[in-house]
C-alpha atoms as a PDB file:
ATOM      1  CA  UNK A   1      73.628 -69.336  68.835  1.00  0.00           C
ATOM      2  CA  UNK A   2      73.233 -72.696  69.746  1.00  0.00           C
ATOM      3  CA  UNK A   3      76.682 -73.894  70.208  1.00  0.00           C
ATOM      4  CA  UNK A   4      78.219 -75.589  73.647  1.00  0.00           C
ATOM      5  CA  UNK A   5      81.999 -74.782  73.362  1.00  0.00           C
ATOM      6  CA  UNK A   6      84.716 -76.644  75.964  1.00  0.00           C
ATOM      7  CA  UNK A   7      88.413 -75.784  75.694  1.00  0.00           C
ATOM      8  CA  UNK A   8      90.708 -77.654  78.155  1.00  0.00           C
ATOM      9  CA  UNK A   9      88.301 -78.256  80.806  1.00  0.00           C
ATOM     10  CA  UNK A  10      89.071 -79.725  84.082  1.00  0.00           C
ATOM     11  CA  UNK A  11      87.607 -80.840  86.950  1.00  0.00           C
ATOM     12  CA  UNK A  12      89.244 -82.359  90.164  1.00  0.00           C
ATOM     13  CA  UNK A  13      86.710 -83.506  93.187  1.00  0.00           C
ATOM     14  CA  UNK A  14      87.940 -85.068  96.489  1.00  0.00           C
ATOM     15  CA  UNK A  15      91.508 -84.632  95.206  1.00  0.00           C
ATOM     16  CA  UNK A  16      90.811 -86.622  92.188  1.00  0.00           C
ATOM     17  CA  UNK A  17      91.455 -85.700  88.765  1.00  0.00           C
ATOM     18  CA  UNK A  18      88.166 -86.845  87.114  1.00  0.00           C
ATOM     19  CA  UNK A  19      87.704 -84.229  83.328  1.00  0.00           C
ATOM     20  CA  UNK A  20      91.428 -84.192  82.047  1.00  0.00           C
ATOM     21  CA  UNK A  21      91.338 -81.507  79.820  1.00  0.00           C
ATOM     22  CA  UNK A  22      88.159 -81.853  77.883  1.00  0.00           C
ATOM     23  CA  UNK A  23      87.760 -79.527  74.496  1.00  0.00           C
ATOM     24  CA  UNK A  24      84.987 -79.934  72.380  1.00  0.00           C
ATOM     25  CA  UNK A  25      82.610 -77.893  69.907  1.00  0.00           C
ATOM     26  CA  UNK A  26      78.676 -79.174  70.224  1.00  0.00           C
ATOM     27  CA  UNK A  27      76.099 -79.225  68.157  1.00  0.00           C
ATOM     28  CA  UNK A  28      77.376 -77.560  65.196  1.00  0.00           C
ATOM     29  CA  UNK A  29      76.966 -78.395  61.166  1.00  0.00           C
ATOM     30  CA  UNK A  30      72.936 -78.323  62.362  1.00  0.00           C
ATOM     31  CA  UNK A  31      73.863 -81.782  65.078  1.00  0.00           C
ATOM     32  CA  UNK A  32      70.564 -81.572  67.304  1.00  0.00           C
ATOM     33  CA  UNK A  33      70.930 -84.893  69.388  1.00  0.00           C
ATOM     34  CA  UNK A  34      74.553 -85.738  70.529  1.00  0.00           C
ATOM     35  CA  UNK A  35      74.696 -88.698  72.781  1.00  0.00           C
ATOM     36  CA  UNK A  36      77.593 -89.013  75.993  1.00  0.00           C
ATOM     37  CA  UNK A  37      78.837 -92.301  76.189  1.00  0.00           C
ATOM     38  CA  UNK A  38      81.757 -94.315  77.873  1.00  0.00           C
ATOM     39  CA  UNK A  39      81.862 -96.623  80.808  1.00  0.00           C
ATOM     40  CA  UNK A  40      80.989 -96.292  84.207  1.00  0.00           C
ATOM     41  CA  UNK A  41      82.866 -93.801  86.275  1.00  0.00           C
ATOM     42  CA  UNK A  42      84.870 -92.107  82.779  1.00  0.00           C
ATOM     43  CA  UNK A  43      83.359 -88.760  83.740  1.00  0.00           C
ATOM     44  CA  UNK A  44      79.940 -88.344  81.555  1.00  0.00           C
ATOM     45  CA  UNK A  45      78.278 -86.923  84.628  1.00  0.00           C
ATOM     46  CA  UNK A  46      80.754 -84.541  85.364  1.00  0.00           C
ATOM     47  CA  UNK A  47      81.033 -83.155  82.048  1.00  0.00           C
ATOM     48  CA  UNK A  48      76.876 -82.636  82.204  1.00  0.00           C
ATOM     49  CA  UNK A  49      77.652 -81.048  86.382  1.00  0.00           C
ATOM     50  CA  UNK A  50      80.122 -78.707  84.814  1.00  0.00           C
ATOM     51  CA  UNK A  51      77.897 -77.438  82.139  1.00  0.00           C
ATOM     52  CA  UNK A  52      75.311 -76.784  84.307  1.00  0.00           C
ATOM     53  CA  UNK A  53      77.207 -75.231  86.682  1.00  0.00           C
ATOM     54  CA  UNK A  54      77.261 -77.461  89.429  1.00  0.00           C
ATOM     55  CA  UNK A  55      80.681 -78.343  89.864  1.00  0.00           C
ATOM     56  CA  UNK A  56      83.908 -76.354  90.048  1.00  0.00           C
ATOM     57  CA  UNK A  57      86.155 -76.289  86.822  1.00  0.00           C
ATOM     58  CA  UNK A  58      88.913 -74.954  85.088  1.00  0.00           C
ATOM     59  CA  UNK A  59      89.198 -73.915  81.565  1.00  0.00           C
ATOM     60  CA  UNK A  60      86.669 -72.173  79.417  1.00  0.00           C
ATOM     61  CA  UNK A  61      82.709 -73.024  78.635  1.00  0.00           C
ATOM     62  CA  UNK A  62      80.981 -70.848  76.574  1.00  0.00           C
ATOM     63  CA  UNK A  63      77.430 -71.706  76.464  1.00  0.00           C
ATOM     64  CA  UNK A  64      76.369 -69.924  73.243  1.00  0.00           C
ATOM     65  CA  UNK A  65      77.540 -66.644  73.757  1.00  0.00           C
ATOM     66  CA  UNK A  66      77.474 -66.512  77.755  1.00  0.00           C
ATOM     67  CA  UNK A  67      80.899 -67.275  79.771  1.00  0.00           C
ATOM     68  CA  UNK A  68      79.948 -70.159  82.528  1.00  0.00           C
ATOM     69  CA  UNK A  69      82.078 -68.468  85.033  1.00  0.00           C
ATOM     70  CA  UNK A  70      82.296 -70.557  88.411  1.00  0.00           C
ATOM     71  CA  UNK A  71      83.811 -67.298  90.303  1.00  0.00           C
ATOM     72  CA  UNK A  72      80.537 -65.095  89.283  1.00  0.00           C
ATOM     73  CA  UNK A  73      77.617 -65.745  91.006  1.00  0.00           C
ATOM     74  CA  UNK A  74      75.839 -63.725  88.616  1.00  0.00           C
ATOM     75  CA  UNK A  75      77.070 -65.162  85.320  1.00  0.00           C
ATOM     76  CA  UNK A  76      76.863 -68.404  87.110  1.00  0.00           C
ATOM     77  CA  UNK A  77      72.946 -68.179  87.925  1.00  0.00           C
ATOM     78  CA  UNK A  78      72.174 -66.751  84.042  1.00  0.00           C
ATOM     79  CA  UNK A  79      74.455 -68.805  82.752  1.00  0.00           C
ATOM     80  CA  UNK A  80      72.446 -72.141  84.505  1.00  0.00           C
ATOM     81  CA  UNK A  81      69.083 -70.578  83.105  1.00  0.00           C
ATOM     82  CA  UNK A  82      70.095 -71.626  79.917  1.00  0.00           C
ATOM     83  CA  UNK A  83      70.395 -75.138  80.517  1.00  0.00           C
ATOM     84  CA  UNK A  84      67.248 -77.730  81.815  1.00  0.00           C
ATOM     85  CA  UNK A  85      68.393 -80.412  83.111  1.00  0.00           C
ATOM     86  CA  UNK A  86      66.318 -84.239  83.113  1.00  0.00           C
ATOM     87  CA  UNK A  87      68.098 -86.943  85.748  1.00  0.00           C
ATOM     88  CA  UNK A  88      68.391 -90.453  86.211  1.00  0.00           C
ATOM     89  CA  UNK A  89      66.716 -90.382  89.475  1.00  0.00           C
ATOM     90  CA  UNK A  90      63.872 -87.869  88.546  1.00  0.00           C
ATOM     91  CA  UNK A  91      64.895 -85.447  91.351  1.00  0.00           C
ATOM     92  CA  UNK A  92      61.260 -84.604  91.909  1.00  0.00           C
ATOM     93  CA  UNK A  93      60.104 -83.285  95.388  1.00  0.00           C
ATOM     94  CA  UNK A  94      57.724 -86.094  96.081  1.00  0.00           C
ATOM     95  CA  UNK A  95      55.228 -84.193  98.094  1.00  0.00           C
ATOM     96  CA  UNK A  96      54.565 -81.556  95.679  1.00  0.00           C
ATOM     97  CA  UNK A  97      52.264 -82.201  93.016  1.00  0.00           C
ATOM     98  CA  UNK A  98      52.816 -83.122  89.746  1.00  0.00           C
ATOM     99  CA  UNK A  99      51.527 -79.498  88.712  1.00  0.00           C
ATOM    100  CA  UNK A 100      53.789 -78.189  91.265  1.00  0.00           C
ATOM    101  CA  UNK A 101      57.212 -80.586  90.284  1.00  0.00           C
ATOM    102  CA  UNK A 102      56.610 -78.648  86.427  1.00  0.00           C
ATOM    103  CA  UNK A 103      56.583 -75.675  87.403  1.00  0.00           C
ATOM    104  CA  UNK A 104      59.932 -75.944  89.515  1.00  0.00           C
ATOM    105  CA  UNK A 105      61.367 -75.086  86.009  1.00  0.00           C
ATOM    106  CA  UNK A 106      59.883 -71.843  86.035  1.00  0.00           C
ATOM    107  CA  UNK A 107      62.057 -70.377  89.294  1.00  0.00           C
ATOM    108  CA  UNK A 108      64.875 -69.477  87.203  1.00  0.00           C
ATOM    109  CA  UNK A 109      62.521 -66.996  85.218  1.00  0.00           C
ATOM    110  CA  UNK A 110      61.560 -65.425  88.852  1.00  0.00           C
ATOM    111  CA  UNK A 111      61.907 -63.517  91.539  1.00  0.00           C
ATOM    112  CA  UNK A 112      63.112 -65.233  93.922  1.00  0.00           C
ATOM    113  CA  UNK A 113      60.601 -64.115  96.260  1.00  0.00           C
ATOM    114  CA  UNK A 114      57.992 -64.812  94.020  1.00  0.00           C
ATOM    115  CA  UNK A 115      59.307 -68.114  93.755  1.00  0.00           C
ATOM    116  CA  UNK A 116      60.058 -69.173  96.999  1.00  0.00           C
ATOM    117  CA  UNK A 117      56.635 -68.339  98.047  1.00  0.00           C
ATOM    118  CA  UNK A 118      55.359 -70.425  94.887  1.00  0.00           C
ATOM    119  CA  UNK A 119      52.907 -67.418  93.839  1.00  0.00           C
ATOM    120  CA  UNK A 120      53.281 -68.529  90.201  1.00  0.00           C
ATOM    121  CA  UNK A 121      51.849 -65.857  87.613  1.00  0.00           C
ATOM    122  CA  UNK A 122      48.836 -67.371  85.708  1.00  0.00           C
ATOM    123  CA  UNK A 123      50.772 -68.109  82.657  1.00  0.00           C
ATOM    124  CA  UNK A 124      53.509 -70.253  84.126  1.00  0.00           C
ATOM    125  CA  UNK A 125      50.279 -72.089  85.246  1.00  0.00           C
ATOM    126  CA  UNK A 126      49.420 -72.397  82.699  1.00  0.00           C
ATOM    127  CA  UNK A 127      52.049 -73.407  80.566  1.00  0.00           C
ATOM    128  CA  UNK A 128      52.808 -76.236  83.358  1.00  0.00           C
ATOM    129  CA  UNK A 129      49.318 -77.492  82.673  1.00  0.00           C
ATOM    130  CA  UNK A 130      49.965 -77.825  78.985  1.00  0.00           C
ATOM    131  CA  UNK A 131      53.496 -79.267  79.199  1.00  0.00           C
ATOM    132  CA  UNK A 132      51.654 -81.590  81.583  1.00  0.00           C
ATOM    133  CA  UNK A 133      49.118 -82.374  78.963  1.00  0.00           C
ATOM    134  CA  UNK A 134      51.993 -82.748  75.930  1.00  0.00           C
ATOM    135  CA  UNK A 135      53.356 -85.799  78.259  1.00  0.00           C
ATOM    136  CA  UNK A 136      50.198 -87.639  78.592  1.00  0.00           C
ATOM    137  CA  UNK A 137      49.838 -86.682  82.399  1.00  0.00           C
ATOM    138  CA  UNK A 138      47.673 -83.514  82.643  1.00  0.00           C
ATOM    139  CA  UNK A 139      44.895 -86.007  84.249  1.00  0.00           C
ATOM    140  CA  UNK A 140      47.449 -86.674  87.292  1.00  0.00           C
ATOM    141  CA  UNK A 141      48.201 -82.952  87.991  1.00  0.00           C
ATOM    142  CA  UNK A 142      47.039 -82.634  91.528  1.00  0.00           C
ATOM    143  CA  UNK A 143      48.801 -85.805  92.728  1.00  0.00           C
ATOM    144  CA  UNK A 144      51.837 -85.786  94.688  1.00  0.00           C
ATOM    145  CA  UNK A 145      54.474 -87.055  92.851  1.00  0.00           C
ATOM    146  CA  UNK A 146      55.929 -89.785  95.125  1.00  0.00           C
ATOM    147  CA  UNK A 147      52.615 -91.582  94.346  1.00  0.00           C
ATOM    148  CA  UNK A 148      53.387 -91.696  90.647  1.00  0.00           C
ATOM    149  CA  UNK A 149      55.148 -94.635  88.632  1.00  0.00           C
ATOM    150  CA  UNK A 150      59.150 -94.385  87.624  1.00  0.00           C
ATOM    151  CA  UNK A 151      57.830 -93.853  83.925  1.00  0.00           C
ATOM    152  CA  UNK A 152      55.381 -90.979  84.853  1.00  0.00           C
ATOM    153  CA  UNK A 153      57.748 -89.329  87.014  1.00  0.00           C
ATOM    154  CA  UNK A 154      60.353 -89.512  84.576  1.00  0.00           C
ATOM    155  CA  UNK A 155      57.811 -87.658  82.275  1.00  0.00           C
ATOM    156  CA  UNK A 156      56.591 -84.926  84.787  1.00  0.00           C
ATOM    157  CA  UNK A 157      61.091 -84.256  85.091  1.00  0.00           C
ATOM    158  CA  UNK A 158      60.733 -83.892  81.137  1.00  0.00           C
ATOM    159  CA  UNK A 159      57.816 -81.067  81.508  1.00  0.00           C
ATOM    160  CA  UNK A 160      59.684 -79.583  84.106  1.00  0.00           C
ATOM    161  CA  UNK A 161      62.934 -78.875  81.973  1.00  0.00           C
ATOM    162  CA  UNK A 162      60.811 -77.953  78.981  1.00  0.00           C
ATOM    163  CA  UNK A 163      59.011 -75.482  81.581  1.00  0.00           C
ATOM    164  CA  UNK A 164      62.317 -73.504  81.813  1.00  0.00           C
ATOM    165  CA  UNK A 165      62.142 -72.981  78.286  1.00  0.00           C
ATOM    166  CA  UNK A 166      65.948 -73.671  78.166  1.00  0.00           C
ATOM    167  CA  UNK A 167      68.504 -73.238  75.310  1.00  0.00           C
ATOM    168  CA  UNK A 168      69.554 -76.468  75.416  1.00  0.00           C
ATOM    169  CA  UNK A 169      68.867 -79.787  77.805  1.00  0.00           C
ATOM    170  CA  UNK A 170      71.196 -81.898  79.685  1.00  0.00           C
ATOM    171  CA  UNK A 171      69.809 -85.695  80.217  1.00  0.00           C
ATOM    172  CA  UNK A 172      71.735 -87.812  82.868  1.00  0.00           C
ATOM    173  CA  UNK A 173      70.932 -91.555  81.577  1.00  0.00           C
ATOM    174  CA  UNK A 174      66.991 -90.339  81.565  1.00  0.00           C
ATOM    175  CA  UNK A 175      66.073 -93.681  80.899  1.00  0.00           C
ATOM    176  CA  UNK A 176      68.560 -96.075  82.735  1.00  0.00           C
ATOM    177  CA  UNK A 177      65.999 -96.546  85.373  1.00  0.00           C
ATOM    178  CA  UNK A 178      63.094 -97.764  82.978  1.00  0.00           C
ATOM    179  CA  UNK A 179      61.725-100.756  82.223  1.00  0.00           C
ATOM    180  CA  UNK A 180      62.584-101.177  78.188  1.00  0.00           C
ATOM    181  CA  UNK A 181      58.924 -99.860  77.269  1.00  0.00           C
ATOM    182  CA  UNK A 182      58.789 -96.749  79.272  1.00  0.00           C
ATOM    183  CA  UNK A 183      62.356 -96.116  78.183  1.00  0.00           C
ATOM    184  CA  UNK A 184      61.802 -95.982  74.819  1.00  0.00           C
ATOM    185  CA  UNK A 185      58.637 -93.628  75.084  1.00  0.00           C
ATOM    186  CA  UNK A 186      60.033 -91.166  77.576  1.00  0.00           C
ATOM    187  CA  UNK A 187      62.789 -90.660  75.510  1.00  0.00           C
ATOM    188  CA  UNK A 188      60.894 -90.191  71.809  1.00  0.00           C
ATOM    189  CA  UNK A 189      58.908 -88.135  73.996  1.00  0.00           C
ATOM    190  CA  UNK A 190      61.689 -85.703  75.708  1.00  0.00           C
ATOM    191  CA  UNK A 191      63.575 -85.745  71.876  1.00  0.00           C
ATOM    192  CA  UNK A 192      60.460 -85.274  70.148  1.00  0.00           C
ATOM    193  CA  UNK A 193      58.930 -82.114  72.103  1.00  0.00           C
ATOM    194  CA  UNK A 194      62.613 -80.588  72.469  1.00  0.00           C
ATOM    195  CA  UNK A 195      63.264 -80.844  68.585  1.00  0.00           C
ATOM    196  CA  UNK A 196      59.785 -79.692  68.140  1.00  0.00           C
ATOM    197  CA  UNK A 197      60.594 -76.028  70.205  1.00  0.00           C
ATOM    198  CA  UNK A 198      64.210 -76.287  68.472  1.00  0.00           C
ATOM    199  CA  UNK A 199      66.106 -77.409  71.933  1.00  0.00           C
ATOM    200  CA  UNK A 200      69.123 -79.403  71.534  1.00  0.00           C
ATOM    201  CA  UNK A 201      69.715 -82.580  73.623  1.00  0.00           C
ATOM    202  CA  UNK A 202      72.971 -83.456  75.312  1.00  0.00           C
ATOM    203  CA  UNK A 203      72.198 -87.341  76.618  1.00  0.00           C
ATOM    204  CA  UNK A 204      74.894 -89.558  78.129  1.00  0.00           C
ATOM    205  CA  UNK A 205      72.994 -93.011  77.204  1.00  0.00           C
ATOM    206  CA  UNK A 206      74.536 -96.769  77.588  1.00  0.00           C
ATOM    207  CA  UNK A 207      73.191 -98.612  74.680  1.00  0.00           C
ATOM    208  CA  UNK A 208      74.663 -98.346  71.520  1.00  0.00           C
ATOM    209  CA  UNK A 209      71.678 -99.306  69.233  1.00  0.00           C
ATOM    210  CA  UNK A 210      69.409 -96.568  70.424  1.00  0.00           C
ATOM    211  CA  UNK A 211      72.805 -94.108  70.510  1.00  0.00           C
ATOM    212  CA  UNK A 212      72.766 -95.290  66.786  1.00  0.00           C
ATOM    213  CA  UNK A 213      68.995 -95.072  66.208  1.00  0.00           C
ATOM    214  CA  UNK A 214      68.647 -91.527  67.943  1.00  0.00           C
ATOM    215  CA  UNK A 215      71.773 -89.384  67.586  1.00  0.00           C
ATOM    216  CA  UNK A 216      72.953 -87.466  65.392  1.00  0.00           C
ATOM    217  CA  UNK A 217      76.439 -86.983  66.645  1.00  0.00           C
ATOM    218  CA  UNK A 218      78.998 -89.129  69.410  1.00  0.00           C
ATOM    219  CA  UNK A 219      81.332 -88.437  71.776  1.00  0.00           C
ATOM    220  CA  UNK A 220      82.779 -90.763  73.764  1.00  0.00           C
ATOM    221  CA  UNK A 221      84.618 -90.390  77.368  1.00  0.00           C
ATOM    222  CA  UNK A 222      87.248 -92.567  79.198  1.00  0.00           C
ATOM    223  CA  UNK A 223      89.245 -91.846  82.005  1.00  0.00           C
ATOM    224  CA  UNK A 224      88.379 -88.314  82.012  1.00  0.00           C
ATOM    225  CA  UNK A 225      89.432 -87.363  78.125  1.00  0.00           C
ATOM    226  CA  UNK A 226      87.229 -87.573  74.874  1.00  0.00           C
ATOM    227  CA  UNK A 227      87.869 -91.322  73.407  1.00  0.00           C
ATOM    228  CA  UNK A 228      85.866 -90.388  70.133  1.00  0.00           C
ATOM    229  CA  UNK A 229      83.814 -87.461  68.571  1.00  0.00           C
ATOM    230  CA  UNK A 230      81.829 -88.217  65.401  1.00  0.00           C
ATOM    231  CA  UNK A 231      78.906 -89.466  64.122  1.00  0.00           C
ATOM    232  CA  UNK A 232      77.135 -92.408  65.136  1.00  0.00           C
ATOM    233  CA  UNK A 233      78.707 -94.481  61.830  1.00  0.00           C
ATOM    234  CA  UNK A 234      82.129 -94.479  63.659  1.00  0.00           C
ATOM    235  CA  UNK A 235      80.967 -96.804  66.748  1.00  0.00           C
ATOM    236  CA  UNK A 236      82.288 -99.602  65.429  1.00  0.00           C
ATOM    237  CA  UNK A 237      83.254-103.078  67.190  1.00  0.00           C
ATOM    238  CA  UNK A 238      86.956-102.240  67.621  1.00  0.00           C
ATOM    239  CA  UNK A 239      85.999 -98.927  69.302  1.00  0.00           C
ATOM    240  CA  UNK A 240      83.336-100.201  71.157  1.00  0.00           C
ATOM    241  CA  UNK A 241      85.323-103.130  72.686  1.00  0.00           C
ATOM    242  CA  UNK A 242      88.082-100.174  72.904  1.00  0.00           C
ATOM    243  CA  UNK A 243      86.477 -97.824  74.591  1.00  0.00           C
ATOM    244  CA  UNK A 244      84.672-100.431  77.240  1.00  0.00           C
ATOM    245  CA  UNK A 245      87.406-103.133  77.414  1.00  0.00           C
ATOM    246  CA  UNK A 246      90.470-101.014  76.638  1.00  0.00           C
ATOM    247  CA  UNK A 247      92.983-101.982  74.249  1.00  0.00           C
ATOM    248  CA  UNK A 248      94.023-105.631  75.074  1.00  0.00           C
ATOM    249  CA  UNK A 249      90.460-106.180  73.744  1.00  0.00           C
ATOM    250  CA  UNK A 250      91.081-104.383  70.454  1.00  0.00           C
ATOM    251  CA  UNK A 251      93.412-102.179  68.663  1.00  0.00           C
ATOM    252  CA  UNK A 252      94.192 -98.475  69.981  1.00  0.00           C
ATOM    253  CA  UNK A 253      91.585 -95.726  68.669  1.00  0.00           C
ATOM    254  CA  UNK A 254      94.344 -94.428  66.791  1.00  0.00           C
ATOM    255  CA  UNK A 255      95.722 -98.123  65.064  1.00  0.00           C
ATOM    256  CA  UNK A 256      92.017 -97.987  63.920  1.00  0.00           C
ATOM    257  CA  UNK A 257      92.322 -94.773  61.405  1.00  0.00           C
ATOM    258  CA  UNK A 258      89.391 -93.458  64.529  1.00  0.00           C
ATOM    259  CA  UNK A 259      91.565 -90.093  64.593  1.00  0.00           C
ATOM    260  CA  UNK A 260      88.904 -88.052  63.030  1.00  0.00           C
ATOM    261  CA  UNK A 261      87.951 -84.355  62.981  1.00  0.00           C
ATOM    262  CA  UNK A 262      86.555 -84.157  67.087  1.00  0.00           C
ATOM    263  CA  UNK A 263      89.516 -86.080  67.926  1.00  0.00           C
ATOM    264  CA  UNK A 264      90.490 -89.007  69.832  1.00  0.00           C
ATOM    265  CA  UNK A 265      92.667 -88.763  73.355  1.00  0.00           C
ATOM    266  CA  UNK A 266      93.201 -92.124  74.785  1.00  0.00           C
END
């Protein structure tokens, strides 16, 4: 089952309320790319912490059929398996190797012995190498990663989430931090090899021509609540200067007839 599902979740951090009671029911009717947008600061992040875990929440995620559960350690750590996550600002360890950065992705299918002492069985090796290989970089394996360009590091944080041969992948603006060239060919290349091994992608992106070039489904977040949910046809001026502007730039979601089957919260 490859369904996320949300009902009424919440998050609060530093005594802030920051998710207001977010429900929502990805990446059904065969969706395979839904793209996370909104402004600044509306809460896209969080929403992509909470699914993998890494913040506290309240409310229900069901990540297929596994329970995130923030109170279970145990639920919590199979339950963040599932996901691979790809970030804005790489999060590689730049003194490990390229080789080595890839097959980070592997430690949730360890020991944890195993994998703290990085004695990696031959075929997570291998596989590294060939994810490696699949993003144009298998010739810069053995270098340390701090030594690589933004573009190439961004690509050795795609073969490391592919590497955990996730259920689904989380991308935190992947390409924000690209020059336009190597943002548009890191992400074909993280959308094409995760459609190609069936993974969907969760992306929170900024630009609404490649949200309407690569997704197949929208939702939209402000202040915390879902602004929009629908396809990619529905990001029209009003709403766009509606959900970036707010509504002395345009008419209210709802004035619009934007009320659709996802919903809109304002």
């Amino acid at each position: 089952m490859k369904r996320i599902h949300l009902r009424d979740v919440r998050v609060h951090l530093g005594g802030r309320p920051v998710l207001k009671g977010i429900s929502l029911d990805l990446f059904e009717n065969g969706q395979r790319v839904v793209a996370l947008i909104g402004p600044s600061g509306g809460g896209k992040t969080t929403l992509l912490r909470a699914l993998k875990g890494m913040v506290p929440f309240q409310g229900e995620i069901r990540l297929g059929d596994v329970r995130l559960d923030p109170g279970d350690p145990l639920a919590l750590g199979r339950a963040r398996s599932l996901t691979g996550m790809i970030y804005q600002t790489f999060q590689l360890v730049d003194r490990l190797t390229a080789l080595e950065n890839v097959l980070l992705g592997r430690l949730p299918r360890l020991r944890l012995l195993a994998g703290g002492l990085r004695r990696f069985p031959q075929r997570d090796v291998a596989l590294a190498a060939h994810l490696l290989e699949r993003v144009g970089l298998l010739e810069h394996a053995w270098k340390r990663a701090g030594t690589l360009s933004g573009g190439q590091q961004q690509r050795v944080g795609v073969a490391r989430a592919l590497a955990q041969e996730p259920r689904w992948i989380l991308a935190d603006e992947p390409i924000s931090a690209l020059d336009p060239k190597n943002a548009r060919d890191v992400l074909e290349l993280l959308l094409s090899l995760a459609l190609e091994k069936d993974i969907p992608v969760l992306i929170t992106l900024h630009h609404l021509d490649i949200v309407r070039h690569y997704a197949d489904w929208v939702v939209a977040v402000k202040d915390g609540a879902v602004f929009f949910e629908g396809p990619p046809s529905g990001l029209t001026p009003e709403l766009e200067r509606g959900l970036y502007f707010g509504e002395e730039h345009g008419a209210s979601a709802e004035s619009q007839g934007l009320v659709n089957e996802g919903g809109v919260q304002a």
